[in-house]
Protein backbone atom coordinates (compact mmCIF):
# COMPACT_ATOMS: atom_id res chain seq x y z
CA UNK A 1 -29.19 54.18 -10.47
CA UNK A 2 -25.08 54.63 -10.08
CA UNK A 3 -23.62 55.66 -13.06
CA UNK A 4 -22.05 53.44 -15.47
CA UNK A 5 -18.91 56.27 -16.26
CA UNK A 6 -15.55 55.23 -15.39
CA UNK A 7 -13.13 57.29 -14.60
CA UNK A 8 -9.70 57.50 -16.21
CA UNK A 9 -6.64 57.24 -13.35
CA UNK A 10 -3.61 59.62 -14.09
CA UNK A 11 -0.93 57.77 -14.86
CA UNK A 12 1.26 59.26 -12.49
CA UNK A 13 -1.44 58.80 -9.84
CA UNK A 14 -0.48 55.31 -7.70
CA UNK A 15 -4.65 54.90 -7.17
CA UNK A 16 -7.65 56.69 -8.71
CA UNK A 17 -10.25 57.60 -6.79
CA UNK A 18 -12.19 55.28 -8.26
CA UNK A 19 -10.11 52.61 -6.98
CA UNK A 20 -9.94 54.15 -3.59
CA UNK A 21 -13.72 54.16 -3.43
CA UNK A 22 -13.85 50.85 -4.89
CA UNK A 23 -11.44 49.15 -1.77
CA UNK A 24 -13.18 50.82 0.81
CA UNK A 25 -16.29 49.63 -0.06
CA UNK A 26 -14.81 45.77 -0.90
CA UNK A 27 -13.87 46.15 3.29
CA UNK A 28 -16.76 47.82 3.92
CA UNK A 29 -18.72 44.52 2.75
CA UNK A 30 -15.80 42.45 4.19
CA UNK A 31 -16.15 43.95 7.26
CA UNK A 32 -20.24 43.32 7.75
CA UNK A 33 -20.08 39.68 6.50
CA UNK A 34 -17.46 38.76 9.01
CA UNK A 35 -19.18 40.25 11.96
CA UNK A 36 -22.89 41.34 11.89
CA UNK A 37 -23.34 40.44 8.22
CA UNK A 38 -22.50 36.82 8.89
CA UNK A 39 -24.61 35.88 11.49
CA UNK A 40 -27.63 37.67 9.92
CA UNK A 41 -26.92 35.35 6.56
CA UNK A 42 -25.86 32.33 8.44
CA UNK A 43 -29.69 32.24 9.78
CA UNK A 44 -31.19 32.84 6.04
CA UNK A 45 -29.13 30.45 4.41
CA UNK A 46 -30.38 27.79 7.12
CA UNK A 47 -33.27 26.41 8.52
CA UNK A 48 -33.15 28.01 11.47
CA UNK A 49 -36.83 29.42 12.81
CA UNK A 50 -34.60 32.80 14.14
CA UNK A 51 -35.43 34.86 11.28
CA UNK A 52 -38.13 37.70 10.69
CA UNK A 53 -40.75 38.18 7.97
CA UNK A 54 -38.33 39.64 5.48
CA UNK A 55 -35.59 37.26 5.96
CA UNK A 56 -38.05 34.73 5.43
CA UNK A 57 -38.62 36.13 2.34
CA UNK A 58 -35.43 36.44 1.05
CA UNK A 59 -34.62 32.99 2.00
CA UNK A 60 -37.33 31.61 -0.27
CA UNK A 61 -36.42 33.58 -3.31
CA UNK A 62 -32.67 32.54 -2.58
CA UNK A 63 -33.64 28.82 -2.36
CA UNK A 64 -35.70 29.61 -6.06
CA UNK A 65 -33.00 31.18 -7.53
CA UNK A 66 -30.50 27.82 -6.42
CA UNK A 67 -33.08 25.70 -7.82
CA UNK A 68 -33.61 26.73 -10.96
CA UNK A 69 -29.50 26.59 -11.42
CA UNK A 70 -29.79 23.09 -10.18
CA UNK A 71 -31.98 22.31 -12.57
CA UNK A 72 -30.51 23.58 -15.31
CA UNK A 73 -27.36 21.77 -14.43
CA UNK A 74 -29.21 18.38 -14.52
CA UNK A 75 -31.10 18.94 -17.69
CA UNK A 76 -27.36 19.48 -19.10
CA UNK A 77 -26.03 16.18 -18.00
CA UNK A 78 -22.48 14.63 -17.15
CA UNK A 79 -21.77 16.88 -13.98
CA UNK A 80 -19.37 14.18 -12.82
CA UNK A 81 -16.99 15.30 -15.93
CA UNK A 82 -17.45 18.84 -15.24
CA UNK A 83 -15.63 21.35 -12.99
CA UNK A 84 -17.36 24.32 -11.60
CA UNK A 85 -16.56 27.96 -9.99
CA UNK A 86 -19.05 28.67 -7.34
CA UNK A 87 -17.71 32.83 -6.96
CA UNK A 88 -19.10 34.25 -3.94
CA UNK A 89 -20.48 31.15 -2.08
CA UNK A 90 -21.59 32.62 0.60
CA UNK A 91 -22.52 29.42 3.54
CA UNK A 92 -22.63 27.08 0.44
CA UNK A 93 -26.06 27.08 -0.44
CA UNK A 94 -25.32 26.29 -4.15
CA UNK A 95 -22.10 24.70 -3.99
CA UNK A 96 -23.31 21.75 -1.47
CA UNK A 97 -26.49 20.18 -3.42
CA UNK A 98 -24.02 20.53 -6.02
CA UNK A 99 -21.68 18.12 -5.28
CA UNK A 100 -24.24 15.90 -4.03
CA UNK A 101 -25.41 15.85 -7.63
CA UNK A 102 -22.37 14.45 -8.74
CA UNK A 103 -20.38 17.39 -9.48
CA UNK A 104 -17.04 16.24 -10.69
CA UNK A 105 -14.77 19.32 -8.86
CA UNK A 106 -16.20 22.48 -7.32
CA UNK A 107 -13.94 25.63 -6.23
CA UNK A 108 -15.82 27.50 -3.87
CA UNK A 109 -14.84 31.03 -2.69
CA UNK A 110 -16.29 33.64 -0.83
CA UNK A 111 -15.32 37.45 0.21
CA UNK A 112 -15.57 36.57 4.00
CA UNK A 113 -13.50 33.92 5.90
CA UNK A 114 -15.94 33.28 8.31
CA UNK A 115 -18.94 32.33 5.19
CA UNK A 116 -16.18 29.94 3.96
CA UNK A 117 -15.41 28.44 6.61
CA UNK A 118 -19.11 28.07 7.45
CA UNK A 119 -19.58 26.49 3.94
CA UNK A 120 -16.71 24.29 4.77
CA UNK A 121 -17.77 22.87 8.16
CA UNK A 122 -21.45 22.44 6.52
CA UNK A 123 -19.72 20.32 4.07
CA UNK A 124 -17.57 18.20 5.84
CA UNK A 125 -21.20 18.15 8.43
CA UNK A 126 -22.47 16.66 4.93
CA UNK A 127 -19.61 13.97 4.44
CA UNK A 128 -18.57 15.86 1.03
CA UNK A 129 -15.51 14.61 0.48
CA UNK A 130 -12.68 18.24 0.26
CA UNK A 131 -11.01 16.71 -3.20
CA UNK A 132 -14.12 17.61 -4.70
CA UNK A 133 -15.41 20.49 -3.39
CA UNK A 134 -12.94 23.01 -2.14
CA UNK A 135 -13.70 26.76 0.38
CA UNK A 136 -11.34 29.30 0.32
CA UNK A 137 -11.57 33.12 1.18
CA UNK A 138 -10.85 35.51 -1.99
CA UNK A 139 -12.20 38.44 -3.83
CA UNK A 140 -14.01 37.83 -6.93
CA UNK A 141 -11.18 39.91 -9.07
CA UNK A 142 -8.37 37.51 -7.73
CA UNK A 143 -10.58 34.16 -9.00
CA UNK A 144 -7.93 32.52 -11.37
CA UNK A 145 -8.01 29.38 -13.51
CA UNK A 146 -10.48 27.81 -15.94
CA UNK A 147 -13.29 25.62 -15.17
CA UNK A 148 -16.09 24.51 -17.46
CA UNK A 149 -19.02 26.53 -15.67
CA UNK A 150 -18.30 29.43 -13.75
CA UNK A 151 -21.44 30.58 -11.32
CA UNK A 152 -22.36 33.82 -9.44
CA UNK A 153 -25.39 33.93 -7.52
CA UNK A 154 -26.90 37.16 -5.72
CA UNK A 155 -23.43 38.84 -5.32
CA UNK A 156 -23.36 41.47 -7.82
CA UNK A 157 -25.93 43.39 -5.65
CA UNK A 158 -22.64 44.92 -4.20
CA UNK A 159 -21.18 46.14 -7.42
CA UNK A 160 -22.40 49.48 -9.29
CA UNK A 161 -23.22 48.67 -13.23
CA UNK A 162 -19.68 49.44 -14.27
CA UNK A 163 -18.31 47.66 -12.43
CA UNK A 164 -20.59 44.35 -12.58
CA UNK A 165 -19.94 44.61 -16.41
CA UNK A 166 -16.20 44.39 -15.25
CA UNK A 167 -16.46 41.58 -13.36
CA UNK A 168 -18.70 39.92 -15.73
CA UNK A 169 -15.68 40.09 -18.03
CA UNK A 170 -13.40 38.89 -15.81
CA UNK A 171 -15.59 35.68 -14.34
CA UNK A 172 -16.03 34.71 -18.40
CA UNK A 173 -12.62 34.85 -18.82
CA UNK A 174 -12.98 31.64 -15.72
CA UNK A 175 -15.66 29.51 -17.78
CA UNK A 176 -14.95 27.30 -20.94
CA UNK A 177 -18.27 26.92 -21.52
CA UNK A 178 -20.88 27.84 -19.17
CA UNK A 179 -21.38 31.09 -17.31
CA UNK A 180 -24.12 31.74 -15.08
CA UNK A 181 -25.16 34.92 -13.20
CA UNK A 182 -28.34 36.66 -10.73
CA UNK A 183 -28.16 40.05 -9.92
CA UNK A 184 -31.07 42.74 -8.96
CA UNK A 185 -32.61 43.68 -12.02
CA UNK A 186 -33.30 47.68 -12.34
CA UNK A 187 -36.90 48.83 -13.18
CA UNK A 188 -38.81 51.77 -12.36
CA UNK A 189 -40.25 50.31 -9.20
CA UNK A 190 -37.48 48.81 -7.64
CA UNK A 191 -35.48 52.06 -8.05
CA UNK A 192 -38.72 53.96 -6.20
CA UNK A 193 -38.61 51.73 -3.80
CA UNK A 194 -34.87 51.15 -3.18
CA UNK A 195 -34.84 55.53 -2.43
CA UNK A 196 -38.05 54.81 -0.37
CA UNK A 197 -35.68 52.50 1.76
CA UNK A 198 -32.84 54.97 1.95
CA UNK A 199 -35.05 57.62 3.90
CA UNK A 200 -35.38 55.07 6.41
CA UNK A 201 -31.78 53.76 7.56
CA UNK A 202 -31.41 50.82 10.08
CA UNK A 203 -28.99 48.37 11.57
CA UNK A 204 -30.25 46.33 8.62
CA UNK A 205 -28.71 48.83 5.92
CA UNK A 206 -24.99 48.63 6.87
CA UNK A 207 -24.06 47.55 2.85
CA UNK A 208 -25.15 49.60 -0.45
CA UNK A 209 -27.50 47.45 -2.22
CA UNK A 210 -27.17 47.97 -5.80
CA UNK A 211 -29.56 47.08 -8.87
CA UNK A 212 -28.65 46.48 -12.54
CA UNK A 213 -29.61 47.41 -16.17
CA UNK A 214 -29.39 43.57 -18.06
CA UNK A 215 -28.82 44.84 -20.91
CA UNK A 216 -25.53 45.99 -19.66
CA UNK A 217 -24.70 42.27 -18.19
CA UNK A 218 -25.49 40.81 -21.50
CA UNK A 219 -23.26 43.33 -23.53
CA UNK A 220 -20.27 42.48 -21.65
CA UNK A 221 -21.13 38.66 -21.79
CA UNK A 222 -21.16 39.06 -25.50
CA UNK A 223 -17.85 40.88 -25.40
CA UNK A 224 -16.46 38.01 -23.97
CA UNK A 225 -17.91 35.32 -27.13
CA UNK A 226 -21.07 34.54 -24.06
CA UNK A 227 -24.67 34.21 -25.55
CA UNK A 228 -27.58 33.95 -23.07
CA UNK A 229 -29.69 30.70 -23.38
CA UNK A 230 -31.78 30.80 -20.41
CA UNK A 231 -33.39 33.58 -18.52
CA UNK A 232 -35.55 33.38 -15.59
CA UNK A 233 -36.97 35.93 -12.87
CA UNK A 234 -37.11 34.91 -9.35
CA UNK A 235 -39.03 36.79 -6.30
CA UNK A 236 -40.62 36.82 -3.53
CA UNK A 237 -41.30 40.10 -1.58
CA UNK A 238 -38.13 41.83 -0.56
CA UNK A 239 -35.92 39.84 -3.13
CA UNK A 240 -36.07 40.20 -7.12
CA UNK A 241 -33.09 38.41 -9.10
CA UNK A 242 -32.31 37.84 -12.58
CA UNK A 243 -30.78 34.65 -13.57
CA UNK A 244 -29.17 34.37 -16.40
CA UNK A 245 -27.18 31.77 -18.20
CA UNK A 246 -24.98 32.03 -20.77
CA UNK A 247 -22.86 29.52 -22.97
CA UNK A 248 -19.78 30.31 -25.05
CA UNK A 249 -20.78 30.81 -28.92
């Protein structure tokens, strides 16, 4: 499990190394979702037949994982009146059966230009009109604005505890109301098997894959006047999320 300790930059330093480490890995992830990355997670967030047992896998516990948010957002009622941050929308997979619930405005955004522009040709494919649902390549920590339900789905598997918690803060400084996150959950066993994996590298392994403690999530949610209302626990093999939503106290 990475460590949760953050180091202090000198203030005549112009980066810390923790910052330094921090960019390189942002392009390292930027890097493998515009090239091999992409076309990997193009054919899992699709029905395409070209995928292998594992991907298979991880495209059903996805596809759970996007359900259960859907459903939560129609149990809540007047989407149409409602504006939403989709952060890290990957192909679209949440933002598109979004707006064909009625969202009333959805800002979409995604690390890699090539996964937004996906998402975007997927939509227009879908004859969702661009005034209401918007793609645009960005980083999560230059997100701006304020919308009434901010949403981050199976991204913070890239981010180390500390700085998840970080972001958390930062994405419920985004959300009026609503704020709703997945991330790997850590536990004994996935931890076992997660340094199982890393004696075996492969084409497959070109990210860090990172799980987190909740209790951590839900501190700096609560730091930021966030409660959590709903929980849930998706998985299927070779995918295990935490969903959690949260609404402002």
């Amino acid at each position: 499990m990475p460590s949760s300790d953050v180091l202090t930059p000198s203030d005549s330093a112009p980066a810390s190394a923790l910052e330094t480490a921090k960019a390189a890995e942002k392009d390292e992830v930027k890097g493998y979702f515009e090239t091999t990355g992409f076309d990997r997670w193009n054919r899992i967030y699709s029905d395409s037949p070209e995928v292998n047992r594992v991907q298979r896998n991880i495209r059903i516990g996805h596809q759970k994982t996007v359900d259960n948010v859907l459903a939560w957002l129609g149990e809540q009622g007047n989407l149409g009146n409602r504006s939403f941050c989709d952060a890290g929308c990957g192909v679209g997979s949440l933002s598109l059966p979004l707006a064909q619930l009625g969202a009333g405005s959805i800002a979409a955004s995604d690390l890699s230009e090539a996964m937004a522009s996906e998402a975007a040709r997927r939509a227009a494919e879908a004859g969702i009109p661009g005034e209401r649902l918007s793609f645009t390549a960005s980083d999560l920590e230059s997100l701006q604005g304020r919308y009434d339900t901010v949403i981050c789905l199976d991204v913070f598997i890239h981010y180390p505890q500390a700085a998840a918690e970080e972001m958390v803060r930062h994405l419920a400084g985004l959300a009026e109301q609503h704020l709703i996150v997945s991330f790997a959950p850590y536990t004994p066993l996935l931890a076992l098997l997660k340094g199982i994996g890393q004696l075996f590298p492969g084409p497959s392994k070109t990210t860090r894959a990172y799980t987190l403690r909740e209790a951590g999530i839900v501190a700096a949610a609560a730091a930021c006047g966030f409660r959590p209302v709903r929980r849930s626990l998706n998985k299927a093999p070779f995918y295990f999320s935490r969903l959690i939503a949260f609404e402002r106290d």
